[in-house]
Protein backbone atom coordinates (compact mmCIF):
# COMPACT_ATOMS: atom_id res chain seq x y z
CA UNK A 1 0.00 0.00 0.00
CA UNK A 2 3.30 2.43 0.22
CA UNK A 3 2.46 3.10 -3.69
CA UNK A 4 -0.71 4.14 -3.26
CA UNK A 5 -0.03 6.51 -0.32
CA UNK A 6 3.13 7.98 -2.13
CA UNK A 7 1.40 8.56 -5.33
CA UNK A 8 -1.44 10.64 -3.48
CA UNK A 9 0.87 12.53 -1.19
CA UNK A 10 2.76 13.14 -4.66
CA UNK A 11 -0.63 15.00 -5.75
CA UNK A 12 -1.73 16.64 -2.68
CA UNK A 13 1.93 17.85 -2.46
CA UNK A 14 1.79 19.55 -6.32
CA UNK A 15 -1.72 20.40 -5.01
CA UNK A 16 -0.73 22.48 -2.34
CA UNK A 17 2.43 23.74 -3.02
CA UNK A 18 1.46 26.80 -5.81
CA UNK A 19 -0.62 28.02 -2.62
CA UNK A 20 2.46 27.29 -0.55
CA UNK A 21 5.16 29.11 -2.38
CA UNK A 22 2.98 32.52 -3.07
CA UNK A 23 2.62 32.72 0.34
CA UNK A 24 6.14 32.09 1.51
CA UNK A 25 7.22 34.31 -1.43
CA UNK A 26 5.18 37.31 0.11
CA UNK A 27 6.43 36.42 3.93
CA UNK A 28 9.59 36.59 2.75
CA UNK A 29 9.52 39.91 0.70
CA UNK A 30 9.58 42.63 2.79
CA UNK A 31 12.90 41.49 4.48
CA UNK A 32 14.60 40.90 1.20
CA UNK A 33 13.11 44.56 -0.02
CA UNK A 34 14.14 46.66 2.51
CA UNK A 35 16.15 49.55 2.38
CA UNK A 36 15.45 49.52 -1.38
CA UNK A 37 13.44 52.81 -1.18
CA UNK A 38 10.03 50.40 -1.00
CA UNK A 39 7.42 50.79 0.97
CA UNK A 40 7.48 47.69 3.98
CA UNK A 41 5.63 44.83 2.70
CA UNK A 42 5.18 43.85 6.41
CA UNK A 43 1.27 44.52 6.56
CA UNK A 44 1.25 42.47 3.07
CA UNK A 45 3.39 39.61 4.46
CA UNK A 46 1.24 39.39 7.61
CA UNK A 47 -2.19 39.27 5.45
CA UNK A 48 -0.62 36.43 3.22
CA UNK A 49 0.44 34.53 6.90
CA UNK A 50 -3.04 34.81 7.88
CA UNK A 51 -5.19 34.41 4.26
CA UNK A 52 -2.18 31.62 3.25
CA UNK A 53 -2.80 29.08 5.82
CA UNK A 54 -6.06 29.37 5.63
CA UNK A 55 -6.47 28.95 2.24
CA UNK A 56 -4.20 25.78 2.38
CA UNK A 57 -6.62 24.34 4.63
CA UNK A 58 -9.65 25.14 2.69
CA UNK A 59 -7.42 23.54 -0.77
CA UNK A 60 -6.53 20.61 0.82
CA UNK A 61 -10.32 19.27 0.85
CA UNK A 62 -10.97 21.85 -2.32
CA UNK A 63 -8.61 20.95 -5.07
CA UNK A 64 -10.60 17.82 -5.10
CA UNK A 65 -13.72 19.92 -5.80
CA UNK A 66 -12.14 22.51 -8.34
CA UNK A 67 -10.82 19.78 -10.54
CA UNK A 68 -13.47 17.26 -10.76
CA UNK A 69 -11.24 14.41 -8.66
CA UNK A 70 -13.29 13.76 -5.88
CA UNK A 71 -15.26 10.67 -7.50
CA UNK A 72 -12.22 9.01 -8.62
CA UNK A 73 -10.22 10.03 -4.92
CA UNK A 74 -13.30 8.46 -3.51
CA UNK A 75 -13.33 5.28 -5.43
CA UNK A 76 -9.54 4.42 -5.04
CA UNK A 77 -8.69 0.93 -3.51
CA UNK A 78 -7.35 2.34 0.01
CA UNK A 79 -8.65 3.00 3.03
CA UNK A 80 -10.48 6.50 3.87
CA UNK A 81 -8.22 6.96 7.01
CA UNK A 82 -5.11 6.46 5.56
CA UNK A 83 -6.26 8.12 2.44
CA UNK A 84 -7.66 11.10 5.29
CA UNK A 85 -4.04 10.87 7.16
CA UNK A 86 -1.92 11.43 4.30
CA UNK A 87 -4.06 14.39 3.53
CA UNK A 88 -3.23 15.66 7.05
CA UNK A 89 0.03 14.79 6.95
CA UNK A 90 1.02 17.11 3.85
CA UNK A 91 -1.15 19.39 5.05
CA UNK A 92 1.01 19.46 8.81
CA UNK A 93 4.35 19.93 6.72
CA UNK A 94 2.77 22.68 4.54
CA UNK A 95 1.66 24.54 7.94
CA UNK A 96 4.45 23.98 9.54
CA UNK A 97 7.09 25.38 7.47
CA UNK A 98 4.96 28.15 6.68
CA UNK A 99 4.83 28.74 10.72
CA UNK A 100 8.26 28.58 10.40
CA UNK A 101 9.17 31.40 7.94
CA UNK A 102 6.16 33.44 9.67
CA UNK A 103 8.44 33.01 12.69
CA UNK A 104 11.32 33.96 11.62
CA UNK A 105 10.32 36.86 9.32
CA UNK A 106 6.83 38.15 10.87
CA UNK A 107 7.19 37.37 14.70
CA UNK A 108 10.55 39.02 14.99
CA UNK A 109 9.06 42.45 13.51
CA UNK A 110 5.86 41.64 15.77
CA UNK A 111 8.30 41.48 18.99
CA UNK A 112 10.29 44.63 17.55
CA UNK A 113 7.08 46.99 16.82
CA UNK A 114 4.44 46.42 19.84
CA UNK A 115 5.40 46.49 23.35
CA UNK A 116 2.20 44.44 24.23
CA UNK A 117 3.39 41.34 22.12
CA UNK A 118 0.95 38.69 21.89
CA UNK A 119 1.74 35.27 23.16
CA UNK A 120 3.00 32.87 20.23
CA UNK A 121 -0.49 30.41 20.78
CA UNK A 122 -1.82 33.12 19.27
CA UNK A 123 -0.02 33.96 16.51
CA UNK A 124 -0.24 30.73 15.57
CA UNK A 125 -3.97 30.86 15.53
CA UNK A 126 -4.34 30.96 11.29
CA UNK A 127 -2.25 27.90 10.97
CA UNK A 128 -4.46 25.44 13.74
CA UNK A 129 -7.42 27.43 11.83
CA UNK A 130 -6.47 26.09 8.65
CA UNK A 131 -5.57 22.76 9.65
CA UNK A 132 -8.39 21.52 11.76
CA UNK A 133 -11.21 23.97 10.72
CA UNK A 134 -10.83 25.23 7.12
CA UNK A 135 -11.14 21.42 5.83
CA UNK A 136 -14.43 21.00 8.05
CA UNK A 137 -16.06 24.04 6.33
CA UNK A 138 -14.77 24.37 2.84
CA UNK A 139 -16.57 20.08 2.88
CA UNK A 140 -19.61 21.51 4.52
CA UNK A 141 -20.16 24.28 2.55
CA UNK A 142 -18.58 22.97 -0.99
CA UNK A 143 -16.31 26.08 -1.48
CA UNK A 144 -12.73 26.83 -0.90
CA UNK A 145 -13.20 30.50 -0.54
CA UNK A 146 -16.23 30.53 1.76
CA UNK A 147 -14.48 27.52 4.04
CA UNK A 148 -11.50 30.13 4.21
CA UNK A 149 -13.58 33.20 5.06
CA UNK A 150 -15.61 31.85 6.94
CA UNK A 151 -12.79 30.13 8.89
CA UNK A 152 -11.33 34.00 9.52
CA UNK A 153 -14.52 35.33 11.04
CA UNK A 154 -14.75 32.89 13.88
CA UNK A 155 -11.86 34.58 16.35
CA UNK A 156 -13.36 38.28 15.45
CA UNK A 157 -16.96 37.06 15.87
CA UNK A 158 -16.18 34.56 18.99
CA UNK A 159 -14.53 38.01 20.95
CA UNK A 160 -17.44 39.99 20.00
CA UNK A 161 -20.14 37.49 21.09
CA UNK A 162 -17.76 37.18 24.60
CA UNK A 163 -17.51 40.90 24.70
CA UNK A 164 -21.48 41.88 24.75
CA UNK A 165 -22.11 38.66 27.31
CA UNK A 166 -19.38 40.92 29.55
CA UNK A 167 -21.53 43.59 28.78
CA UNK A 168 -24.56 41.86 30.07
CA UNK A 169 -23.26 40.14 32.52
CA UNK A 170 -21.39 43.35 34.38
CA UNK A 171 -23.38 46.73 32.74
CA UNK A 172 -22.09 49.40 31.38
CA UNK A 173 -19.11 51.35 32.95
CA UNK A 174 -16.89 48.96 33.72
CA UNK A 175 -13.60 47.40 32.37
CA UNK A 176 -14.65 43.88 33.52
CA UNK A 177 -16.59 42.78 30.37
CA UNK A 178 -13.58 43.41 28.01
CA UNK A 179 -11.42 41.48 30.26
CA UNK A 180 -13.55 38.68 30.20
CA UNK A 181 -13.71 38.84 26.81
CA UNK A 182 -10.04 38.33 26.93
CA UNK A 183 -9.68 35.32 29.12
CA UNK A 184 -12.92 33.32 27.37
CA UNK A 185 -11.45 34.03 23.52
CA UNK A 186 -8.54 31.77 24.16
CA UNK A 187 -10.06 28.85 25.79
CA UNK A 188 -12.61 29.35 23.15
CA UNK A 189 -9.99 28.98 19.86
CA UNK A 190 -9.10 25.74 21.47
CA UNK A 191 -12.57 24.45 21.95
CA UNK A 192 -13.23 25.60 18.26
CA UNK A 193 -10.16 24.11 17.15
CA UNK A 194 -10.89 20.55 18.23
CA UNK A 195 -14.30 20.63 17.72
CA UNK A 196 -13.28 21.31 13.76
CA UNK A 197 -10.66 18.79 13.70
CA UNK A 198 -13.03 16.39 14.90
CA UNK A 199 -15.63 17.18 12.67
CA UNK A 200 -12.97 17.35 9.61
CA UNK A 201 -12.52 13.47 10.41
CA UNK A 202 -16.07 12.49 10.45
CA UNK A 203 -16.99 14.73 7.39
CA UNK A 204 -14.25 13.20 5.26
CA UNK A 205 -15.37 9.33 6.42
CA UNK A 206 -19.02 10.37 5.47
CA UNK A 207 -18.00 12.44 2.15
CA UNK A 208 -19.70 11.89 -0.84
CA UNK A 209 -19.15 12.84 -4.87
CA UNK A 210 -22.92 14.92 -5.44
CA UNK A 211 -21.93 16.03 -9.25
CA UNK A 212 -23.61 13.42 -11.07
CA UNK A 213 -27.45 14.01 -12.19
CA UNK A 214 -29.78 14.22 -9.30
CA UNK A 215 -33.73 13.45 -9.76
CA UNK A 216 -35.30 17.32 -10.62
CA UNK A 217 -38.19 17.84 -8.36
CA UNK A 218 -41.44 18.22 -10.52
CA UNK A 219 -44.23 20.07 -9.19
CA UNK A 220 -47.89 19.84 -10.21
CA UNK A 221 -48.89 22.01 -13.55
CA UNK A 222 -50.92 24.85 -11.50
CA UNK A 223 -47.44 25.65 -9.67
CA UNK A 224 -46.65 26.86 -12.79
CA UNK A 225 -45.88 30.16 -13.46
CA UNK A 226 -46.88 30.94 -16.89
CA UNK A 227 -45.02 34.56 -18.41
CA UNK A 228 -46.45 35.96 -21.62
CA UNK A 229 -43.15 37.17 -22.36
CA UNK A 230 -40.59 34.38 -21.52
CA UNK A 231 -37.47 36.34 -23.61
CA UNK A 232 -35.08 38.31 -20.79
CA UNK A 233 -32.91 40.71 -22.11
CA UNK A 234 -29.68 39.26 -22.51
CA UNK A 235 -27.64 41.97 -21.08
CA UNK A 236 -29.68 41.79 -17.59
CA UNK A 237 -29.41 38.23 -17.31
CA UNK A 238 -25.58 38.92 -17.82
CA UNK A 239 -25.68 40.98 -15.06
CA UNK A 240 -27.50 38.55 -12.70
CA UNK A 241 -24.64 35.97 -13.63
CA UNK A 242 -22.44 38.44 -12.30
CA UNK A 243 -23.96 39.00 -9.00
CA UNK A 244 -24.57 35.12 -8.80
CA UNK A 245 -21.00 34.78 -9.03
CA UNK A 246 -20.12 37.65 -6.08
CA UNK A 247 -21.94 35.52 -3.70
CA UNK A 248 -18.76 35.42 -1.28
CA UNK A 249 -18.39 39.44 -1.73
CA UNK A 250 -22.15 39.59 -0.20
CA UNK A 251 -21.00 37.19 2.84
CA UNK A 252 -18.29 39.52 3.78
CA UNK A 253 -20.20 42.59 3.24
CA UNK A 254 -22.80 40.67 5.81
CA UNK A 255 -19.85 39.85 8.09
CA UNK A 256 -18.35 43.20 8.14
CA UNK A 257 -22.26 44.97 9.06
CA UNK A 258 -22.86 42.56 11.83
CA UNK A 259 -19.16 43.01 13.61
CA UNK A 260 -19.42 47.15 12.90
CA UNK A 261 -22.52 46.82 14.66
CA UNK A 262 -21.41 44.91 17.53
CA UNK A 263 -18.29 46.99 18.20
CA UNK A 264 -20.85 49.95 18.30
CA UNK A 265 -23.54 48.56 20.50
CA UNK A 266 -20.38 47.65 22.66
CA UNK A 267 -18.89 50.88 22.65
CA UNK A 268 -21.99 52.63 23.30
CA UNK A 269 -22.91 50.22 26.40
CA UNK A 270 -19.29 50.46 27.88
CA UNK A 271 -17.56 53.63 27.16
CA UNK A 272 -14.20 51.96 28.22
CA UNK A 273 -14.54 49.97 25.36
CA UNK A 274 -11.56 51.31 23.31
CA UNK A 275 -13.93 50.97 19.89
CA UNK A 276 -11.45 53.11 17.50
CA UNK A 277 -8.69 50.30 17.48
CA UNK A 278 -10.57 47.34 16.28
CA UNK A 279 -12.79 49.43 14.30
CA UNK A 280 -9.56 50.56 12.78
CA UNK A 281 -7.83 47.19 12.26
CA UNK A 282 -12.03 45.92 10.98
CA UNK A 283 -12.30 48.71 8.31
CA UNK A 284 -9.00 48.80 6.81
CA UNK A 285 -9.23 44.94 6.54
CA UNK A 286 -12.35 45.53 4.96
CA UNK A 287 -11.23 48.41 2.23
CA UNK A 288 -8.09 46.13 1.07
CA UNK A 289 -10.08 42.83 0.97
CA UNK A 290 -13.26 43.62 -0.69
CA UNK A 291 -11.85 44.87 -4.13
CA UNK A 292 -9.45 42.05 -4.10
CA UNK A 293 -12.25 39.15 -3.28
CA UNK A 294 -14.42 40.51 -6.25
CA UNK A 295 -11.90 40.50 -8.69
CA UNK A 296 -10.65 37.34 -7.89
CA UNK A 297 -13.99 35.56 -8.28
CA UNK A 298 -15.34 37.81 -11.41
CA UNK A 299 -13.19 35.70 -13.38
CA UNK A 300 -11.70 32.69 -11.94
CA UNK A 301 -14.69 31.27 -10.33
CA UNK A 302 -16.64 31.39 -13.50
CA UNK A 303 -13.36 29.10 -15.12
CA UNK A 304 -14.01 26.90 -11.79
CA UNK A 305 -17.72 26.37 -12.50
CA UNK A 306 -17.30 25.64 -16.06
CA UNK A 307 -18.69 28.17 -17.61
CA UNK A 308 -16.66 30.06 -20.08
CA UNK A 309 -16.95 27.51 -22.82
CA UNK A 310 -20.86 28.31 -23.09
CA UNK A 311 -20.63 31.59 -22.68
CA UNK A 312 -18.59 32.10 -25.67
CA UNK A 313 -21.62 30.74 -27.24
CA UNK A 314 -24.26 33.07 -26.73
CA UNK A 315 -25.91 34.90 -29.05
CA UNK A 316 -24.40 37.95 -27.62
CA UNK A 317 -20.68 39.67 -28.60
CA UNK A 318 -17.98 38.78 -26.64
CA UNK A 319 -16.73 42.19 -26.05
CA UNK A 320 -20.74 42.92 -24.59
CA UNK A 321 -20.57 40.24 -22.21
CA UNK A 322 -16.46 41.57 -21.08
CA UNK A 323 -18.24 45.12 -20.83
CA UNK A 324 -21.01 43.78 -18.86
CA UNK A 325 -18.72 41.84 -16.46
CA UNK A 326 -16.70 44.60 -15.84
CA UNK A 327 -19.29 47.42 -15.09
CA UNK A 328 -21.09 45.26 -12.78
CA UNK A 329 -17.26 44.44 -10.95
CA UNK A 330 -16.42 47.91 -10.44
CA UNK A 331 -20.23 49.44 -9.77
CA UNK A 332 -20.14 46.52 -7.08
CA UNK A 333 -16.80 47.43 -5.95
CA UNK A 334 -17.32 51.05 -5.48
CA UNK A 335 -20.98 50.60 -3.75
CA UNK A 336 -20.00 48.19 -1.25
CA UNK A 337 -16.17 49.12 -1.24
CA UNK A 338 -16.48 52.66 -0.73
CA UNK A 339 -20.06 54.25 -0.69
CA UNK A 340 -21.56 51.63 1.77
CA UNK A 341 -19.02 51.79 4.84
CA UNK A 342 -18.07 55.79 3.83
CA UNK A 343 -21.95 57.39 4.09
CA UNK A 344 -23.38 53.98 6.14
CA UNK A 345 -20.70 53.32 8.67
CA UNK A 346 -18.81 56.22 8.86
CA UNK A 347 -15.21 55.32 9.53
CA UNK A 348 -13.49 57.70 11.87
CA UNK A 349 -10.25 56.89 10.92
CA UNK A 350 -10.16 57.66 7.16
CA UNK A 351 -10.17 61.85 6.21
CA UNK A 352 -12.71 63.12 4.50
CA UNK A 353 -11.04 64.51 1.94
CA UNK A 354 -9.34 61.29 0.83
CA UNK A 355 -13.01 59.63 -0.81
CA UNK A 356 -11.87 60.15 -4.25
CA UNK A 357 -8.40 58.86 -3.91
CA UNK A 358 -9.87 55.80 -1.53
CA UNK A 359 -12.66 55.40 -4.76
CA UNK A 360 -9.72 55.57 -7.39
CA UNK A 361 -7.77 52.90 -5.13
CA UNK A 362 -10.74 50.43 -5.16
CA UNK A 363 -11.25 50.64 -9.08
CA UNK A 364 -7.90 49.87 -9.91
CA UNK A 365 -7.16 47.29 -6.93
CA UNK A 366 -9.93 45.68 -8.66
CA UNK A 367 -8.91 45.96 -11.81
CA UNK A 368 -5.96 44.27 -10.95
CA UNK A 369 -7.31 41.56 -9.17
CA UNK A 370 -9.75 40.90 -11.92
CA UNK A 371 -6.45 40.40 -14.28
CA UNK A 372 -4.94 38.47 -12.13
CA UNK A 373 -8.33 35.84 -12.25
CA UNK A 374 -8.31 35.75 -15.64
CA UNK A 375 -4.82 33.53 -15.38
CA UNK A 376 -6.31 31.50 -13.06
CA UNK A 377 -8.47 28.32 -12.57
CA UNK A 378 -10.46 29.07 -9.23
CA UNK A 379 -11.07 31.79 -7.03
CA UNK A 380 -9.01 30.81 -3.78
CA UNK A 381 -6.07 30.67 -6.19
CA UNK A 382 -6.18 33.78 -7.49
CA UNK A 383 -6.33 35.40 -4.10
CA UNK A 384 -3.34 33.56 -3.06
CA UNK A 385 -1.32 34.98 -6.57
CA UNK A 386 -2.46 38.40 -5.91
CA UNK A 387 -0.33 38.89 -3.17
CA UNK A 388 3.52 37.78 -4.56
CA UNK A 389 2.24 39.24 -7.98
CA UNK A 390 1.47 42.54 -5.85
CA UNK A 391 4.74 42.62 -4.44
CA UNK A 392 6.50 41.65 -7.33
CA UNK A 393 4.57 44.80 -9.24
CA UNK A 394 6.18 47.48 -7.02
CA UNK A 395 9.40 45.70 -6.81
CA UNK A 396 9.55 46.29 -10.79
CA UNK A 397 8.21 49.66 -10.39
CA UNK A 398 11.44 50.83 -8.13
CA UNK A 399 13.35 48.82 -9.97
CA UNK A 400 12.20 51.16 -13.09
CA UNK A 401 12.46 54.17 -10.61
CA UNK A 402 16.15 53.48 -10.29
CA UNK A 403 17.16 52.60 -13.80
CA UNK A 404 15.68 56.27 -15.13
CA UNK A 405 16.65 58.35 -12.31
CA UNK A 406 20.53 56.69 -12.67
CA UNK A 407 20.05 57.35 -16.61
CA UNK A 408 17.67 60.58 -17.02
CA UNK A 409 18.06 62.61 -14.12
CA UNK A 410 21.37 61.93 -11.32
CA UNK A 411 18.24 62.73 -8.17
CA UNK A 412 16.14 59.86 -6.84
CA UNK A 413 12.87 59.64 -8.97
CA UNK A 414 9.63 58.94 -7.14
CA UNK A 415 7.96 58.05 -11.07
CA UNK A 416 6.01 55.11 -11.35
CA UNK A 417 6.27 53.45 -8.00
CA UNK A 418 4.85 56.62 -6.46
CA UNK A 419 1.93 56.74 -8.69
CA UNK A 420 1.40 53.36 -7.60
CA UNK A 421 1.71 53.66 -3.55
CA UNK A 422 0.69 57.18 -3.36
CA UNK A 423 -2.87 58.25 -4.67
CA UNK A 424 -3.26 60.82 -2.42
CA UNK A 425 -0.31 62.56 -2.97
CA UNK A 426 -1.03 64.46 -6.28
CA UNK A 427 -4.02 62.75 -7.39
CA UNK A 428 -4.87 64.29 -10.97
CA UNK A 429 -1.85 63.49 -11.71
CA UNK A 430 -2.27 59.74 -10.09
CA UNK A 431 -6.04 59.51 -12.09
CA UNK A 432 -4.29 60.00 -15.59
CA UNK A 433 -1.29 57.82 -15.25
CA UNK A 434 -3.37 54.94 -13.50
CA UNK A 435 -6.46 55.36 -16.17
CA UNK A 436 -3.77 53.93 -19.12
CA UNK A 437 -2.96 50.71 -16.57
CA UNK A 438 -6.47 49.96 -16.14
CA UNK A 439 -7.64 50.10 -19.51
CA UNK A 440 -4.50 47.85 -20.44
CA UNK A 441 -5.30 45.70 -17.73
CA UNK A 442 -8.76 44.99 -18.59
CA UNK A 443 -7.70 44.47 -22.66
CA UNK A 444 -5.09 41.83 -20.84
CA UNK A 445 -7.69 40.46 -18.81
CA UNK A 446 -10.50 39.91 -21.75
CA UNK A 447 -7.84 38.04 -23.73
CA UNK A 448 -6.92 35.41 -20.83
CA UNK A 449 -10.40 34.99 -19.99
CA UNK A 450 -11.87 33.80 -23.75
CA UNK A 451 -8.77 31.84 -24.12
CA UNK A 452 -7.81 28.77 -22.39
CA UNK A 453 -3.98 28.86 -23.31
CA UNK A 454 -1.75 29.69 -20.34
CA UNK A 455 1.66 30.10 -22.67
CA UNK A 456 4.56 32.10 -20.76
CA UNK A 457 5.00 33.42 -24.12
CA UNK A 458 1.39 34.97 -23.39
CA UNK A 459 2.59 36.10 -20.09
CA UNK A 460 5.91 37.79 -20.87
CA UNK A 461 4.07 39.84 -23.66
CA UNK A 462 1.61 41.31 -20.78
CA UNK A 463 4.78 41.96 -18.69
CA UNK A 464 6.55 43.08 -20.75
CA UNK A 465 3.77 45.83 -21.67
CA UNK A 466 3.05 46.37 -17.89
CA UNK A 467 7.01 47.36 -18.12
CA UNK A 468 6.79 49.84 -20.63
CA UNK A 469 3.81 51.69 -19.19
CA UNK A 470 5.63 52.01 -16.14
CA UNK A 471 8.93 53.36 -18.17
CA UNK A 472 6.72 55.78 -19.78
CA UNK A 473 5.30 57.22 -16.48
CA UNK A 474 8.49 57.37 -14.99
CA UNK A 475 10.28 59.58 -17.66
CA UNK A 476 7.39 61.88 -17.93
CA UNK A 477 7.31 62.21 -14.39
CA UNK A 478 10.97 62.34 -14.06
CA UNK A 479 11.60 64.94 -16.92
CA UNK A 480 8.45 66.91 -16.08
């Protein structure tokens, strides 16, 4: 039986390790990056630490489901528990050596920056999440992305829930309900914890393939609903694809009303209740996820459910159904990215002077997330890419910076890399560089989504003109 167990630890190694190496990749960034002039790709590293090991946890189970293996894993002549254990087992070394590098790299500037350092059971937290409770989900629910985000929300929504039972239990006025918020959350990770990795086990014993045909339900005739006009215009029912496919996007926008309302409830009830910090931390979470989540699902996910092969079929241009994808993206984006928690929940920590720079931001973090889906084959990968493929972005942009300023102009050369960091600074001048990368973007994007061809040659072209519009906003901006 070694054979057997090699040859699918083999897979769910080659499985895991694209998701693996994107993470480590963006860990181990900001350390090799600095003093280059860069901004630090610390709060980046420490959002691929956390989204990484989930994810990994949620593709373990997932990969099965993305490529259509799941019958044929199910139906192989070995055991479910060893089949289940060498699952876990590549799963363990994944975590673990991504704990490591988090260590190493992340913990260190952790220990260096806050005086209040948390204890290492906690920063460990995202890698038990995605090994005992990411699998559990992403089998219940039958998605990698929602067993992922789902999996994040428990530790935020577990200290809420303990911080308005403080509430209740002591009143208002007092520091005692926040403090027993803080000695139940712990206890409570672990109880979560096993209770997933338990539940993992049993789901995959009882899993079952549930893609072949199922019997449709027929109802009697006078359930019916007859329409006079059956024909839907084709555009609208476009759009309602769209949304269909955002259904994540409307689970964190849920998510992020019902912990915004908590934290207020709380800090009205206790005015001890420091509510601007995790507020903070909650809405700037919020504003650099959102834009990235819809564009990785806009086109990926489609890929994932099959669906781009009879959509080139329609009766309906291709370059109509791109346009229609696209406005409903970045409409979507900038309703729930910017105009729902701007006028709704009112941030206190963002200016208001900076909503058209913050708007500007959202549109073309989307617009590069949605180009980033369009190379790849399922939403949860895609969000994993975007985060080396990020980095590696401004590292080519200062890279650019140095190689004009050293040839054009002897003096350092903000150029290209500022007009991508800094929207704010000058933004007219931001909004008519950036327009040119989105628009080339989304042309790049509209090509990778028709096509099934993943060619480097393909992907060294769309560098290569990525490259020359940032060499042509850095000599402008350098000679001007």
């Amino acid at each position: 039986m070694n054979g057997p167990r090699t040859a699918l630890a083999s897979k769910e190694f080659r499985a895991l390790l694209p998701v693996w190496a994107a993470t480590a990749f963006t860990i181990g960034a900001d350390p090799v990056l600095r003093g280059t002039g860069m901004h630090s790709l610390f709060p980046l590293g420490t959002f691929a630490y956390i989204a990484g090991a989930l994810a990994l946890g949620a593709h373990v189970i997932g990969h099965e489901f993305t490529n259509r293996t799941l019958a044929s894993l199910l139906v192989q002549p070995c055991r479910r528990s060893s089949m289940l254990l060498t699952k876990a087992s590549v799963l363990a070394v994944m975590l673990v050596a991504l704990g490591f590098i988090a260590r190493v790299v992340l913990f260190q500037s952790f220990a260096h920056t806050f005086r209040n350092f948390p204890r290492y059971p906690t920063l460990y937290l995202p890698l038990i999440g995605g090994f005992c409770v990411a699998p559990y989900l992403t089998m219940r629910l039958r998605s990698q992305m929602a067993g992922a985000l789902f999996t994040a929300t428990i530790p935020g929504m577990t200290y809420l829930l303990a911080l308005l039972a403080g509430v209740i239990i002591y009143g208002t006025g007092t520091a005692a309900a926040e403090a027993l918020a803080l000695a139940v959350w712990m206890p409570a990770m672990w109880i979560f914890a096993a209770a997933g990795a338990v539940l993992s086990a049993r789901s995959f014993m009882r899993l079952q393939d549930t893609e072949g045909a199922r019997e449709e339900l027929r109802l009697p005739r006078w359930f019916t609903v007859t329409d006079d006009s059956p024909a839907r215009p084709p555009l609208w029912m476009l759009a309602k694809k769209e949304l269909r496919l955002q259904e994540m996007t409307f689970a964190m926008v849920a998510v992020y009303a019902l912990i915004w309302t908590g934290l207020t409830v709380a800090g009205r009830l206790n005015l001890d209740f420091a509510r601007e910090v995790p507020m903070r931390a909650v809405g700037l979470l919020y504003f650099a996820l959102l834009p990235l989540l819809m564009g990785s699902l806009a086109s990926a996910q489609e890929r994932h459910f099959g669906m781009v092969q009879s959509q080139a079929m329609l009766p309906v241009p291709r370059a109509q159904q791109w346009a229609v994808k696209v406005s409903v993206v970045l409409v979507l984006a900038l309703v729930l990215g910017v105009v729902l928690p701007w006028f709704v929940f009112a941030p206190p920590q963002i200016s208001r002077t900076s909503f058209w720079p913050l708007a500007a931001s959202v549109v073309l973090l989307t617009t590069w997330s949605l180009y980033i889906s369009s190379w790849c084959g399922s939403g949860i990968i895609a969000l994993a890419l975007l985060l080396p493929a990020s980095a590696a972005a401004m590292a080519l942009a200062r890279w650019i910076d140095w190689t004009v300023s050293a040839l054009v102009l002897p003096q350092h050369s903000a150029g290209a890399y500022g007009m991508l960091t800094q929207p704010s600074a000058v933004f007219t001048t931001w909004v008519i560089a950036a327009t040119p990368l989105a628009v080339l973007l989304l042309l790049f994007a509209a090509r990778n989504h028709w096509t099934s061809e993943r060619e480097p040659k393909t992907l060294a072209v769309q560098v290569a003109g990525f490259a020359c519009w940032l060499l042509l906003t850095d000599v402008v901006t350098t000679v001007l």
